[in-house]
Protein backbone atom coordinates (compact mmCIF):
# COMPACT_ATOMS: atom_id res chain seq x y z
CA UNK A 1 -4.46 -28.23 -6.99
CA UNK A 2 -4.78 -26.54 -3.57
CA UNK A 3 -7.31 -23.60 -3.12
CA UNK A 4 -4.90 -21.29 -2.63
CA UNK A 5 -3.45 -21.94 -6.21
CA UNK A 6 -7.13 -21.40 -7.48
CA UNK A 7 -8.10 -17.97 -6.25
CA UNK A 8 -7.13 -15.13 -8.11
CA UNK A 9 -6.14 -11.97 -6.38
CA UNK A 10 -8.61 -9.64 -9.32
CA UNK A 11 -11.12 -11.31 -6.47
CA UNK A 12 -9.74 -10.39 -3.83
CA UNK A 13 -7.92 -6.76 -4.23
CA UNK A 14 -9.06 -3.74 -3.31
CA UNK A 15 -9.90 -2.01 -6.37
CA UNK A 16 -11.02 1.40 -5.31
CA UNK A 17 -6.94 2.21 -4.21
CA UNK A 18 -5.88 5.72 -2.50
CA UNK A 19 -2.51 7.01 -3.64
CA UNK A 20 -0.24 9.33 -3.58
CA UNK A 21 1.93 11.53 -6.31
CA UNK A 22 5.70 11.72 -5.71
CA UNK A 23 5.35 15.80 -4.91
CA UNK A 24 2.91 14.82 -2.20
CA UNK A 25 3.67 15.83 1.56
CA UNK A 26 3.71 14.11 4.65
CA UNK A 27 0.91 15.86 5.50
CA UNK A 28 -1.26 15.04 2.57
CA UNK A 29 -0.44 11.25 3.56
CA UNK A 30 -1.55 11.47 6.87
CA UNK A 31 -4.09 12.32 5.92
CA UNK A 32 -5.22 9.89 3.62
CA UNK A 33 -4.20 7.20 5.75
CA UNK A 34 -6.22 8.90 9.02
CA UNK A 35 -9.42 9.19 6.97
CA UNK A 36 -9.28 5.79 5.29
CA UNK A 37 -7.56 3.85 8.23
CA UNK A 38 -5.15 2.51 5.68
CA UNK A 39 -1.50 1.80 6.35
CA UNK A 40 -0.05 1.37 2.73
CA UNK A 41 -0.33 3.83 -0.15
CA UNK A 42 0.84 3.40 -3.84
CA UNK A 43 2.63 6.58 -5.83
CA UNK A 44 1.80 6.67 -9.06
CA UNK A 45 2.99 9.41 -11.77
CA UNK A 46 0.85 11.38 -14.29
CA UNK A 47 -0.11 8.14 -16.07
CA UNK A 48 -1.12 5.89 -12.95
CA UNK A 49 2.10 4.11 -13.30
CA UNK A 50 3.52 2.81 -10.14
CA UNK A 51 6.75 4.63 -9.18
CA UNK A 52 6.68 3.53 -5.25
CA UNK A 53 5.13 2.59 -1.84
CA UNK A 54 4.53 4.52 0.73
CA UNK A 55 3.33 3.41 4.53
CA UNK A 56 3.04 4.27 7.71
CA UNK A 57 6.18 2.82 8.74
CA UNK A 58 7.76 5.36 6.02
CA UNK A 59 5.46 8.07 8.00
CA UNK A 60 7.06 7.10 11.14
CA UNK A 61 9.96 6.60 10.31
CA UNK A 62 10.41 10.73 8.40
CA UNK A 63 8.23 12.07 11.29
CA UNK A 64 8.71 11.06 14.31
CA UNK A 65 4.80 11.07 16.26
CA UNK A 66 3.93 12.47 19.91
CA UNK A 67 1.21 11.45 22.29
CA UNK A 68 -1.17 13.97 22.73
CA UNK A 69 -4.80 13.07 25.13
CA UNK A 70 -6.51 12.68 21.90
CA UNK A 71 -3.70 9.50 21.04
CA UNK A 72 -0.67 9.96 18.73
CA UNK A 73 -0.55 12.49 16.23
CA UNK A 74 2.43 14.14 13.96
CA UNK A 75 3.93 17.90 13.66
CA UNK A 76 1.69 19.38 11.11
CA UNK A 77 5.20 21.94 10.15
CA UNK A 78 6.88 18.91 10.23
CA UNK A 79 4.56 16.75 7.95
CA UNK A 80 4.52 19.87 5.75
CA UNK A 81 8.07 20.29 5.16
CA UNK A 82 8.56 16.87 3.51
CA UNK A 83 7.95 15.22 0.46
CA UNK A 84 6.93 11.75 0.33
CA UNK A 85 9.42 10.83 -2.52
CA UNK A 86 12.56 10.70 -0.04
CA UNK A 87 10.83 8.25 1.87
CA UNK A 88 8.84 6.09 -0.47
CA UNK A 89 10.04 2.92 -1.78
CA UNK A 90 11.06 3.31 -5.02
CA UNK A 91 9.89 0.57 -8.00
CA UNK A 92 8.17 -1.90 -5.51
CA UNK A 93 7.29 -5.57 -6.27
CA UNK A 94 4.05 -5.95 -8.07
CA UNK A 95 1.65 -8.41 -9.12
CA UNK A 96 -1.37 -8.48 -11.86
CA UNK A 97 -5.00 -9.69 -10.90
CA UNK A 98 -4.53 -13.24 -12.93
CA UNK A 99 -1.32 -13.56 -10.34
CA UNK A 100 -2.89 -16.36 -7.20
CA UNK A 101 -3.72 -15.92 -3.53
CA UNK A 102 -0.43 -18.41 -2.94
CA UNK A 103 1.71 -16.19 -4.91
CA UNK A 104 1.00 -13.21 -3.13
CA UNK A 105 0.98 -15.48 0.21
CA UNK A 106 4.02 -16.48 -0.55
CA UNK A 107 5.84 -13.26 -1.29
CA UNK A 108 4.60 -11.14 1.51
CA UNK A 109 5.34 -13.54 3.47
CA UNK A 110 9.29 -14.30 2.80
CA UNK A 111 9.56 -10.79 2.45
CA UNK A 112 7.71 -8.92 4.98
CA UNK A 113 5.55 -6.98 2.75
CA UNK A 114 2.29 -5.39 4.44
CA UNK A 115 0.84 -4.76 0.56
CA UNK A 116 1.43 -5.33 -2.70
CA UNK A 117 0.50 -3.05 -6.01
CA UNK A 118 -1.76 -4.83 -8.27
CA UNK A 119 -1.00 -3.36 -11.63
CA UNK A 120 -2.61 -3.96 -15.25
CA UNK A 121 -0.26 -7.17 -17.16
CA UNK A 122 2.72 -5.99 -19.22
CA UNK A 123 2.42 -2.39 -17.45
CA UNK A 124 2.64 -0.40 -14.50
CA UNK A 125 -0.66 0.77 -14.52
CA UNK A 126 -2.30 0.34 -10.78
CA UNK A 127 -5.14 -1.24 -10.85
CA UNK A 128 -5.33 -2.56 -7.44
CA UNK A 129 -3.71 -3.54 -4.39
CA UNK A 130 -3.54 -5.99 -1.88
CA UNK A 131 -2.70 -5.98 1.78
CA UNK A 132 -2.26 -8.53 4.77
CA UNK A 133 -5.67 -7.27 5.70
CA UNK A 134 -7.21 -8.74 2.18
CA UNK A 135 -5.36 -11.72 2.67
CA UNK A 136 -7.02 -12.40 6.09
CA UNK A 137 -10.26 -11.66 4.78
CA UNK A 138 -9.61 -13.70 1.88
CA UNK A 139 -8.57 -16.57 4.19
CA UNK A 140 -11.81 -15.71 6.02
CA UNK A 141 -14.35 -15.93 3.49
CA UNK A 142 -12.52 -19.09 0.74
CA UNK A 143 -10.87 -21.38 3.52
């Protein structure tokens, strides 16, 4: 069995996961990914159920950014005036912490995903996630 098949991603997931609520505003996700330096943020409802992803691609996409001396920065109106829900993805692919480091390999990379919810078995509970950054530190520190 390779290594990859061996390592489970509850050791390796980032367990202490910023997220978002569907009523949440651009705003409120820019900031949360400029004070965490994190690109990918989980919405979850009243019960910590995953309902959708939302990233900085989203951010970018809803917003368009300007350079300013300071770097690139957003329309605080603008951020203001829009809710995260039109721009989420909605029901995203998940995984469960017995799920392996190949599986996750795997699927973001045939399908391009930059993260991937990590939610308790049989639910949608989020319990985790994992990005390409955990993956490279994963590679990093088991291979």
């Amino acid at each position: 069995m390779d290594l990859l098949q061996q390592i489970l991603i509850r050791n390796i997931m980032t367990t202490e996961v910023v997220a978002l609520r569907p009523g949440d505003t651009m705003a409120d996700a820019f900031d949360k990914m400029k004070d965490r330096l994190i690109r990918h943020l989980p919405v979850v409802n009243a019960r910590n159920e995953v309902i959708g992803v939302f990233t900085d691609t989203d951010l970018s996409r809803a917003c368009k950014p300007h350079e300013t001396e300071a770097g690139w920065t957003y329309n605080r109106e603008e951020l203001n005036a829009y809710s995260i829900q039109h721009f989420m993805t909605v029901d995203p692919f998940t995984l469960t912490p017995e799920d392996t480091l190949r599986r996750a390999t795997e699927i973001m990379a045939r399908q391009r995903f930059g993260c991937i919810p990590i939610v308790q078995a049989g639910t949608k509970t989020l319990v985790g996630i994992i990005s390409y950054i955990d993956l490279l530190k994963a590679f990093l520190r088991f291979i």
